[in-house]
C-alpha atoms as a PDB file:
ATOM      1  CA  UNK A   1       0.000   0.000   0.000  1.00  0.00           C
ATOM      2  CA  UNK A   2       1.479   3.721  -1.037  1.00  0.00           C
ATOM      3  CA  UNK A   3       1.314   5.832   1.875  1.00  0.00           C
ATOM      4  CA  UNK A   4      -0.601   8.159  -0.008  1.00  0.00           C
ATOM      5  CA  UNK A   5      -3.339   5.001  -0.039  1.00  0.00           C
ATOM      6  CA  UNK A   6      -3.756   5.575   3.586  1.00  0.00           C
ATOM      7  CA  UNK A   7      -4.744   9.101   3.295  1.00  0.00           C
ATOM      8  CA  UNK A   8      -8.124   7.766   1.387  1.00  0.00           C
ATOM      9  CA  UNK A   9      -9.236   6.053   4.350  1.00  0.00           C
ATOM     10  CA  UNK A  10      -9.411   9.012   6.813  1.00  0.00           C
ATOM     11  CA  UNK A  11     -12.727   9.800   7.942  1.00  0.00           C
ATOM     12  CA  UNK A  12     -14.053  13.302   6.813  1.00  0.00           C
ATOM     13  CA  UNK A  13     -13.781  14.737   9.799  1.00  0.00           C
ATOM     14  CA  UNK A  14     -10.587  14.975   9.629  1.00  0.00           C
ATOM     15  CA  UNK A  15     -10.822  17.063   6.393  1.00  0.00           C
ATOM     16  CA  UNK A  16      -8.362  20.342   5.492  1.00  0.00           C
ATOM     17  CA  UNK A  17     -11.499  21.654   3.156  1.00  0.00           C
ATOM     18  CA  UNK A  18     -11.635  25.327   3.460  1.00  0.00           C
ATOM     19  CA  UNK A  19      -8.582  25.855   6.096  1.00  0.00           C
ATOM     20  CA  UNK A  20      -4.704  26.295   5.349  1.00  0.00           C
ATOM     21  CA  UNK A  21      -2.114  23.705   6.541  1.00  0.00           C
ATOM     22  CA  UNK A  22       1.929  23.620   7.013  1.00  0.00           C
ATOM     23  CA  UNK A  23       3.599  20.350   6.219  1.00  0.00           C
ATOM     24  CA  UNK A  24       7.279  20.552   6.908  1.00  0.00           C
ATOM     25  CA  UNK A  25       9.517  17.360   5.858  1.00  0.00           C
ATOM     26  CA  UNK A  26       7.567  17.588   2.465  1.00  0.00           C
ATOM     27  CA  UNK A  27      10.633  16.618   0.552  1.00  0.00           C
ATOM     28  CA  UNK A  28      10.631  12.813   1.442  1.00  0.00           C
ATOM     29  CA  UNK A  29       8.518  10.140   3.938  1.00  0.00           C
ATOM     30  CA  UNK A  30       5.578  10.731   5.280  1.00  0.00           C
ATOM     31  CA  UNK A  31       5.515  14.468   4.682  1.00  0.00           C
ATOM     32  CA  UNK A  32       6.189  13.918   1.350  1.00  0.00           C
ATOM     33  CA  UNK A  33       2.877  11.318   1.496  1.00  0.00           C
ATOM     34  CA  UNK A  34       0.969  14.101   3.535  1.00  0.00           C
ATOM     35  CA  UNK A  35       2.027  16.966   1.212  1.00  0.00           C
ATOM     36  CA  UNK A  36       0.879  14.576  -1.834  1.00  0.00           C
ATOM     37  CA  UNK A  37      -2.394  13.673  -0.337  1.00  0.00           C
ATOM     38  CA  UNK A  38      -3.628  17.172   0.520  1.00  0.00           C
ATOM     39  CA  UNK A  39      -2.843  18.381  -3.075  1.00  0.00           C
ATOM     40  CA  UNK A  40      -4.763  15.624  -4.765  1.00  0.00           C
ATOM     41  CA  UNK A  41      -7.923  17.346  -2.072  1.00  0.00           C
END
């Protein structure tokens, strides 16, 4: 499973829609995932 995958299964109310967020570490791991999975939102 890409770690990206996991990002699918989080319940909505965990959802960034309408609000701003920081990732730092976006260049590689699991920021990198994070950073990926709120731009495909």
């Amino acid at each position: 499973m890409l770690q990206a995958d996991i990002f699918r299964k989080v319940p909505p109310v965990f959802s960034l829609k309408g609000k701003n967020a920081i990732v730092t570490g976006g260049g590689s791991g699991i920021g990198l995932a994070i950073s990926t999975a709120f731009a495909k939102q």
